[in-house]
C-alpha atoms as a PDB file:
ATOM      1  CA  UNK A   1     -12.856  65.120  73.032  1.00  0.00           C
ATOM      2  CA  UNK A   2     -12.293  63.773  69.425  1.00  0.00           C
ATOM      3  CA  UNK A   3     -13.581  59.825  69.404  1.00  0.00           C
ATOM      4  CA  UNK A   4     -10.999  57.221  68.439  1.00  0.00           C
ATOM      5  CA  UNK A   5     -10.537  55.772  64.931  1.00  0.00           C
ATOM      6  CA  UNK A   6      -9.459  52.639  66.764  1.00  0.00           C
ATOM      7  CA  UNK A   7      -6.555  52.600  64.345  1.00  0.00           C
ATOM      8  CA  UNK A   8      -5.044  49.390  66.022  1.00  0.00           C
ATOM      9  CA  UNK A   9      -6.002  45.931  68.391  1.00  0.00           C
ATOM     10  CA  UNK A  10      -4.733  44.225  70.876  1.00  0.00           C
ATOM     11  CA  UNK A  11      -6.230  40.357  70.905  1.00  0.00           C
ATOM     12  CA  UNK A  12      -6.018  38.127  73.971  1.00  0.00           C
ATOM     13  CA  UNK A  13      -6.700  34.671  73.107  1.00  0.00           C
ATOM     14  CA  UNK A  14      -6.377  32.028  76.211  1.00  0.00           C
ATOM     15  CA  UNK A  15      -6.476  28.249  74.950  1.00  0.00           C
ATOM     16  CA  UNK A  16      -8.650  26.018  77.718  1.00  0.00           C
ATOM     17  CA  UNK A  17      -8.564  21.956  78.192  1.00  0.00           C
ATOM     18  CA  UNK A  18     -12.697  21.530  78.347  1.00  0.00           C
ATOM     19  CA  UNK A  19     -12.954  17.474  78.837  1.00  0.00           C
ATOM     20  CA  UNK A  20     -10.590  14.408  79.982  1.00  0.00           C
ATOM     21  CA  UNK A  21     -11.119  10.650  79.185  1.00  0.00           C
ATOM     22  CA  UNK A  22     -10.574   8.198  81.824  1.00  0.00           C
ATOM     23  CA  UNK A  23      -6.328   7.934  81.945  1.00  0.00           C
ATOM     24  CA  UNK A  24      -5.885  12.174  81.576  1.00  0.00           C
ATOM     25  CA  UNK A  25      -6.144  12.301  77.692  1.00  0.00           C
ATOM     26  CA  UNK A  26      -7.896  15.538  76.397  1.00  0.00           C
ATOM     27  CA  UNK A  27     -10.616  15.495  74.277  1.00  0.00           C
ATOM     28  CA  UNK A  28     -11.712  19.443  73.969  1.00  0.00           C
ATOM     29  CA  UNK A  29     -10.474  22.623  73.337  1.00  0.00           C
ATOM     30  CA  UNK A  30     -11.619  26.126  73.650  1.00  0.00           C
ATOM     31  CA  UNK A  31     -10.184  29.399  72.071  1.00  0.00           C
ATOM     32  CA  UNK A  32     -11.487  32.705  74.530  1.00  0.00           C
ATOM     33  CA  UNK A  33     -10.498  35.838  72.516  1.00  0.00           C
ATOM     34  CA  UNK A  34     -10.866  39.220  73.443  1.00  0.00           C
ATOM     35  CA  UNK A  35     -10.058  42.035  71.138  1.00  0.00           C
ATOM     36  CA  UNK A  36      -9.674  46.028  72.412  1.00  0.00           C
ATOM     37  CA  UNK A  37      -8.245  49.107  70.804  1.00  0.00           C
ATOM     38  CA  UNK A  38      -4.736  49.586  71.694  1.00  0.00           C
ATOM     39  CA  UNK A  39      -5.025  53.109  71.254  1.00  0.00           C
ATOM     40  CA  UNK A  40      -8.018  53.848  73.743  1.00  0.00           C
ATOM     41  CA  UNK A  41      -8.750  49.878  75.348  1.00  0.00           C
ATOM     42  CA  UNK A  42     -12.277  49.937  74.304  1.00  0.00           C
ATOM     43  CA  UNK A  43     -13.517  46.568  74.063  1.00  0.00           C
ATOM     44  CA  UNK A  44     -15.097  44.959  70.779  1.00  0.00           C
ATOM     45  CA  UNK A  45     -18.105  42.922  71.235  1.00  0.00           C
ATOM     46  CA  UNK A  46     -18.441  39.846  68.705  1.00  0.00           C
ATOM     47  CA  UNK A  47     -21.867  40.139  66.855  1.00  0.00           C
ATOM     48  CA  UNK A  48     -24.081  37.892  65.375  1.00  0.00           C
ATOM     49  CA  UNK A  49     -23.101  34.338  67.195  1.00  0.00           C
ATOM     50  CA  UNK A  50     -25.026  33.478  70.497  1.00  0.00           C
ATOM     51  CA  UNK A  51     -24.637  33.356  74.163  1.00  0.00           C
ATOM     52  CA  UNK A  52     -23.317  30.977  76.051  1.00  0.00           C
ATOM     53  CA  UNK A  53     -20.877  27.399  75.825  1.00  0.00           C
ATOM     54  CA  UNK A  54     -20.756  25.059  73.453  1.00  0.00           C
ATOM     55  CA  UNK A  55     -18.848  22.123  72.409  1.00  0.00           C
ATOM     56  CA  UNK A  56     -20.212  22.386  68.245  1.00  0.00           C
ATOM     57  CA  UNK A  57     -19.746  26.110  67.679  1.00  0.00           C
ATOM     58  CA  UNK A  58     -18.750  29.429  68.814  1.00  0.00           C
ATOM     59  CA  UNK A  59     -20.388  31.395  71.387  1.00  0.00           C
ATOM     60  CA  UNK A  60     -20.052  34.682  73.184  1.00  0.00           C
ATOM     61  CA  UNK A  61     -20.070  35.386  76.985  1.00  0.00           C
ATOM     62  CA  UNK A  62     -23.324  37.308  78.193  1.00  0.00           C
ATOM     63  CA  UNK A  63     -21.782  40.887  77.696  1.00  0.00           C
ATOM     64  CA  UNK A  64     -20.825  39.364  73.848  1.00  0.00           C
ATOM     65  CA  UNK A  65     -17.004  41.273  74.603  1.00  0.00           C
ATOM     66  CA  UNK A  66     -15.607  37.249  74.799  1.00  0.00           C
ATOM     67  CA  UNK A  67     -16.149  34.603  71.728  1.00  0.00           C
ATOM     68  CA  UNK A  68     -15.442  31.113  73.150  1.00  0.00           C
ATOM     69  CA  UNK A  69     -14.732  28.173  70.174  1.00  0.00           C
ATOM     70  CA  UNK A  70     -14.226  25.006  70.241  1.00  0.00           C
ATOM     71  CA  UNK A  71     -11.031  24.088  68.631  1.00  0.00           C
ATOM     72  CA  UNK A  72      -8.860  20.931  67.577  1.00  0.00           C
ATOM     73  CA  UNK A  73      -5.357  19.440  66.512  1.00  0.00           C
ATOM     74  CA  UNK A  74      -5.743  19.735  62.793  1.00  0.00           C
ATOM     75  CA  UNK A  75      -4.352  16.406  62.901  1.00  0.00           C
ATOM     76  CA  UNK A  76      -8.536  14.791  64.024  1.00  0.00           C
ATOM     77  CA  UNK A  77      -9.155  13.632  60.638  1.00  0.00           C
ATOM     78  CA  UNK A  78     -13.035  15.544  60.899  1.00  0.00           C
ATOM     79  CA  UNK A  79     -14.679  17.927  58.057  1.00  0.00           C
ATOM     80  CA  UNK A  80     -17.129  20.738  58.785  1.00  0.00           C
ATOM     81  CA  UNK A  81     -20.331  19.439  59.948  1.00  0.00           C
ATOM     82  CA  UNK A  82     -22.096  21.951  57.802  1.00  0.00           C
ATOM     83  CA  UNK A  83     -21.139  25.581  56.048  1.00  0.00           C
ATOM     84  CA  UNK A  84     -23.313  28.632  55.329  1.00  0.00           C
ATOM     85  CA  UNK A  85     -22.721  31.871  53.239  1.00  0.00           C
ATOM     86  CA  UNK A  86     -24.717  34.902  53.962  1.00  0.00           C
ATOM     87  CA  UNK A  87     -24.523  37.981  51.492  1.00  0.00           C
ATOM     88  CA  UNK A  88     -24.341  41.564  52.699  1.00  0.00           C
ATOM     89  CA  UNK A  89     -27.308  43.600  52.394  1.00  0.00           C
ATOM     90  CA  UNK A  90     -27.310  45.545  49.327  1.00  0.00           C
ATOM     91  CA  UNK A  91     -26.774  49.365  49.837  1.00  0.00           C
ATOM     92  CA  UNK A  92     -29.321  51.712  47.819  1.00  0.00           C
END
């Protein structure tokens, strides 16, 4: 059998409420996506970002095939606590 290209995606991305102040307000957000070829349904795993939950950055479930981040209205008046750039390894 010929292996799949994985010429196209499917993304399911479910938004979650993660905290409530006293009175019902929310106060967090999380983004679950999962991304498979819609060709042959394999699952991609998200690499490079850590297991687990977290309220200050993205994380992956154990099996890394589900990236859970934090989110927000873009209307919270908040900057990025910090920013990196990383450059690719050079190729020989």
């Amino acid at each position: 059998m010929t292996p799949c290209e994985h010429p196209d995606f499917r993304a399911n991305v479910a938004v979650a409420r993660l905290a409530e102040r006293e009175g019902g307000s929310v106060v967090r957000f999380s983004a679950d996506v999962k991304i498979e070829c819609a060709k042959c349904g394999e699952p991609f795993r998200f690499i490079g970002v850590g297991a687990g939950v977290s309220f200050q950055g993205p994380c992956v479930s154990i099996d890394g095939l589900e990236l859970r981040a934090p989110i927000q209205p873009q209307g919270h008046p908040q900057l990025a606590t910090k920013a990196t750039f990383e450059m690719p390894p050079r190729e020989s």
